[in-house]
Structures are given as C-alpha cells and as structure tokens.
C-alpha atoms as a PDB file:
ATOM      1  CA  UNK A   1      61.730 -87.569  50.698  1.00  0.00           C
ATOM      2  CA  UNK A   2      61.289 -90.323  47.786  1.00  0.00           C
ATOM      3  CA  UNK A   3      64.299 -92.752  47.364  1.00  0.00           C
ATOM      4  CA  UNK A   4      65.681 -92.106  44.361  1.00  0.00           C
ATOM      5  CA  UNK A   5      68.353 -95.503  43.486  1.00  0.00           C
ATOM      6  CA  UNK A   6      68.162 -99.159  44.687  1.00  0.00           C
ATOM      7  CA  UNK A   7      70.586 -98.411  47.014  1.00  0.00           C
ATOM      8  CA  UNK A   8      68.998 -95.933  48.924  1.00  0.00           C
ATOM      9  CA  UNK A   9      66.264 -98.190  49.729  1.00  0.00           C
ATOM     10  CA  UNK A  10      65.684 -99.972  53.113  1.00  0.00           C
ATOM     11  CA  UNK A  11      66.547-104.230  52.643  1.00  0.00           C
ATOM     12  CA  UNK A  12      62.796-104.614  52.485  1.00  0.00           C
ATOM     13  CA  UNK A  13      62.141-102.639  49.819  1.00  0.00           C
ATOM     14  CA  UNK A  14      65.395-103.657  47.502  1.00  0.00           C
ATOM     15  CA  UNK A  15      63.943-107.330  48.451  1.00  0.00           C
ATOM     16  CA  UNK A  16      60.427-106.474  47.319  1.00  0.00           C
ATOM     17  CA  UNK A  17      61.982-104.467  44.357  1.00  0.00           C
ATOM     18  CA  UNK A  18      64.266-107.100  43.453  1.00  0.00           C
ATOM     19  CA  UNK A  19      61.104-109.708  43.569  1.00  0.00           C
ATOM     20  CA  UNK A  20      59.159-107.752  41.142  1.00  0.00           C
ATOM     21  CA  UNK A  21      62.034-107.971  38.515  1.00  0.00           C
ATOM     22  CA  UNK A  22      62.367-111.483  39.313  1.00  0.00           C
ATOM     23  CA  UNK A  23      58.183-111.847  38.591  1.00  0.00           C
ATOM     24  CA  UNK A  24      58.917-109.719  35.044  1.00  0.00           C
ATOM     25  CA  UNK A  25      54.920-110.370  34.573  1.00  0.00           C
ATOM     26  CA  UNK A  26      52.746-111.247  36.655  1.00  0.00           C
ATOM     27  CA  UNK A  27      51.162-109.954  40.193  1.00  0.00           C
ATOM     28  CA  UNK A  28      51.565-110.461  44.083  1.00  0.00           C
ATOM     29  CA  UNK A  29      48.558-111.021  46.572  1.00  0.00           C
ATOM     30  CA  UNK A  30      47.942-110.557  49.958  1.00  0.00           C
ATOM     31  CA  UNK A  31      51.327-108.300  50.953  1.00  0.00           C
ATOM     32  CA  UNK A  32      51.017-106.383  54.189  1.00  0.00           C
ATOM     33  CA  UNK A  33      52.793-103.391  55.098  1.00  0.00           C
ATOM     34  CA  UNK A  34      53.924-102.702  58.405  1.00  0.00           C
ATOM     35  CA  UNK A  35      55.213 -98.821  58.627  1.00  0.00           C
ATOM     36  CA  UNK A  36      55.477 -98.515  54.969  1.00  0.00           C
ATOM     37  CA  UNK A  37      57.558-101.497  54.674  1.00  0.00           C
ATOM     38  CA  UNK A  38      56.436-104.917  52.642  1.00  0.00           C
ATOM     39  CA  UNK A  39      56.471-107.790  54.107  1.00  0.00           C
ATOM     40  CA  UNK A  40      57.141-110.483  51.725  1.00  0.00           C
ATOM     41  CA  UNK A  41      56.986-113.722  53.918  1.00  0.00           C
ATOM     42  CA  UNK A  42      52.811-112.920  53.768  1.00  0.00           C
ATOM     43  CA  UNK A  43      52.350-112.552  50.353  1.00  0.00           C
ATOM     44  CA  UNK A  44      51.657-115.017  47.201  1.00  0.00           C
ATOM     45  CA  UNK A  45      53.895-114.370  44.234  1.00  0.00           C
ATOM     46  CA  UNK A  46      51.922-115.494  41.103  1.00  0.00           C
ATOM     47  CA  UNK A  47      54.379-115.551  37.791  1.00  0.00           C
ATOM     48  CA  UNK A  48      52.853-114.962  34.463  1.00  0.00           C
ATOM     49  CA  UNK A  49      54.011-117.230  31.587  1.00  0.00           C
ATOM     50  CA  UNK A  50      53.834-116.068  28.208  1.00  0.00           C
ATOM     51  CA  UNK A  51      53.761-118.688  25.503  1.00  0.00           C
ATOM     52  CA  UNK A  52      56.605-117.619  22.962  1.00  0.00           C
ATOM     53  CA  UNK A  53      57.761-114.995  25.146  1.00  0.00           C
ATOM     54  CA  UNK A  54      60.670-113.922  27.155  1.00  0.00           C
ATOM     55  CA  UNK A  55      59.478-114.981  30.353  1.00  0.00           C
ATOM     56  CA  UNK A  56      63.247-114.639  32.127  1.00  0.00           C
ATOM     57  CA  UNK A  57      64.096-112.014  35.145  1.00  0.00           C
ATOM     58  CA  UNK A  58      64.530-108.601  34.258  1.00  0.00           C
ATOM     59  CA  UNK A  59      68.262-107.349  33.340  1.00  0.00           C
ATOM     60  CA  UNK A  60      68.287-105.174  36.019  1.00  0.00           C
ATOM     61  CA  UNK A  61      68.511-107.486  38.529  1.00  0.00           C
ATOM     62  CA  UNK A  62      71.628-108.133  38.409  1.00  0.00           C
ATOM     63  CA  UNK A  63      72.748-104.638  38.781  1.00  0.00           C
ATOM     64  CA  UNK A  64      74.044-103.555  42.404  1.00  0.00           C
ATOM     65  CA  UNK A  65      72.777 -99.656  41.416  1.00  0.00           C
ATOM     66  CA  UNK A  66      70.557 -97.566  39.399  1.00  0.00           C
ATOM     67  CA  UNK A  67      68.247 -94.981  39.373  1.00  0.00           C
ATOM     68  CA  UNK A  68      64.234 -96.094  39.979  1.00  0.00           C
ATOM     69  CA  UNK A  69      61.719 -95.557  37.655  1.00  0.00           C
ATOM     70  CA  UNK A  70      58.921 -93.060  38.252  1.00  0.00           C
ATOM     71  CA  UNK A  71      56.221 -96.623  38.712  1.00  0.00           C
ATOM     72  CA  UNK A  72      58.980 -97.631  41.995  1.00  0.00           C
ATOM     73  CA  UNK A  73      58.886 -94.204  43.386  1.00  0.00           C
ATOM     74  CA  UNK A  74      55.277 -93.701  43.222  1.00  0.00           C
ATOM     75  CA  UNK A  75      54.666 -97.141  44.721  1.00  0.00           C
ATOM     76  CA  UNK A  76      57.222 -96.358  47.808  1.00  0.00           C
ATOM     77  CA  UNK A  77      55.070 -93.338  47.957  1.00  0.00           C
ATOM     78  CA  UNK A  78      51.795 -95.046  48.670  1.00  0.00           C
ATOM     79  CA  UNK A  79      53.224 -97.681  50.926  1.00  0.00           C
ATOM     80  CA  UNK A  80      54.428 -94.528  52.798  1.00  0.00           C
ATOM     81  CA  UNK A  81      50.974 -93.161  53.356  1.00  0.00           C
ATOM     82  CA  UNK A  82      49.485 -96.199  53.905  1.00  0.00           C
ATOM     83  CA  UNK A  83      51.858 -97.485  56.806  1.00  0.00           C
ATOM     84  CA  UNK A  84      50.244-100.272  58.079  1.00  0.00           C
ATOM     85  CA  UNK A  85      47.533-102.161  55.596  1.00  0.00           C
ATOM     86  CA  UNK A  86      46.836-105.189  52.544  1.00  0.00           C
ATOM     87  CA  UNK A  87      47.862-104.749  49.806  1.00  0.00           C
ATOM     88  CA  UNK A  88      45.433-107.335  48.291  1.00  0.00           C
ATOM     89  CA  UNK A  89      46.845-107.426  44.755  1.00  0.00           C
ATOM     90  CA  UNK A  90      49.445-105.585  43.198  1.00  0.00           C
ATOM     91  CA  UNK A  91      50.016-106.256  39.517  1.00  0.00           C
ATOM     92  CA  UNK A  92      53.821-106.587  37.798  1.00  0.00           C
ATOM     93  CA  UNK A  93      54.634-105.387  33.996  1.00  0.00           C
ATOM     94  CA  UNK A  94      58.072-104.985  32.752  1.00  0.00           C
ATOM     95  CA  UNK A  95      59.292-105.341  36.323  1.00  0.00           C
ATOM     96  CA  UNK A  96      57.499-102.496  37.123  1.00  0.00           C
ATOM     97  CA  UNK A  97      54.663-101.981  39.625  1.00  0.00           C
ATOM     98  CA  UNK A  98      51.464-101.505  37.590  1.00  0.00           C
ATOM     99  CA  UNK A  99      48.112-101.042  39.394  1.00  0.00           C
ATOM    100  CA  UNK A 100      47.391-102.383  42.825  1.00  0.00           C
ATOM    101  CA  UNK A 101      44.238-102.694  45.180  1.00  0.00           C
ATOM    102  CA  UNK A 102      44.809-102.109  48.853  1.00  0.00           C
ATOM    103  CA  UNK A 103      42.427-103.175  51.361  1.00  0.00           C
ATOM    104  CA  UNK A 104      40.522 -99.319  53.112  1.00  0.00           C
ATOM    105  CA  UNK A 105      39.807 -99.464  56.664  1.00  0.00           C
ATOM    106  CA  UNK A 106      35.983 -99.554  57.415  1.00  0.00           C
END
C-alpha cells in the first residue's frame, strides 16, 4: 500500500522527499535504490537557477506533515517495483518528481 503523508514515509524517503523540495528545480543523477529505498550519499544533486526567479526551497519543507502529491506517490511506486537499480537521472519541478530514466537490466 502507497504512503499517503510525509510522515508515513520511511527516513529515507522523507530525506529524499525533503531534498527534492530543497532542489525546487532542477534534477538528481546517479541515485541507487537498494529495496525500494534511495540512497542519497550516491547521487549528484544538480540545482537549477533561474535568472529573475524564485529559486528558494519549497514552503513545504518546513512543514512536519501533509498529504503527498499524486507525482510522490507514483515515484514511491516505481522505486517499489524496481527494488534494487540506477536511477540515472531523475528530474525536479515545483518540488515535485517529474520524469526520470532508470538504468534496465540487460
């Protein structure tokens, strides 16, 4: 079953949610999964600056609870059936997961 709030998450995935609000824009490379869980010390975190833009952490980040967004959910959902992989690039808008590549087995 699909976690539904930030605190029903395991401390790897709060930390990897909590990252991608921290990122606001931009994308992280090269994060492995071992049994459906990120592991952040492996990856690169690449920030996006936008000229003239609000380039700060997202609000939510500062918010002990709330309820994830459909983008968080379906993400968890992947790592879940992946288990153990790359993800070689998974791209941040809003805070939110966007698209991500993830390295198939041979």
């Amino acid at each position: 079953m699909a976690s539904s709030s930030k605190s029903s998450l395991s401390p790897a995935r709060r930390q990897l949610l909590l990252r991608l609000q921290t990122i606001n824009f931009g994308r992280i490379e090269g994060l492995r999964l071992k049994d459906g869980e990120p592991v952040l010390e492996t990856a690169t975190i690449v920030r996006e600056i936008k000229f003239g833009g609000d380039n700060a952490p997202r609000p939510e980040t500062d918010l002990t609870d709330f309820q994830l967004k459909a983008q968080v959910i379906e993400l968890f959902s992947h790592f879940d059936r992946i288990r153990d992989g790359v993800v070689r690039l998974l791209e941040v808008k809003h805070g939110l997961p966007f698209k991500m590549n993830v390295e198939d087995a041979a």
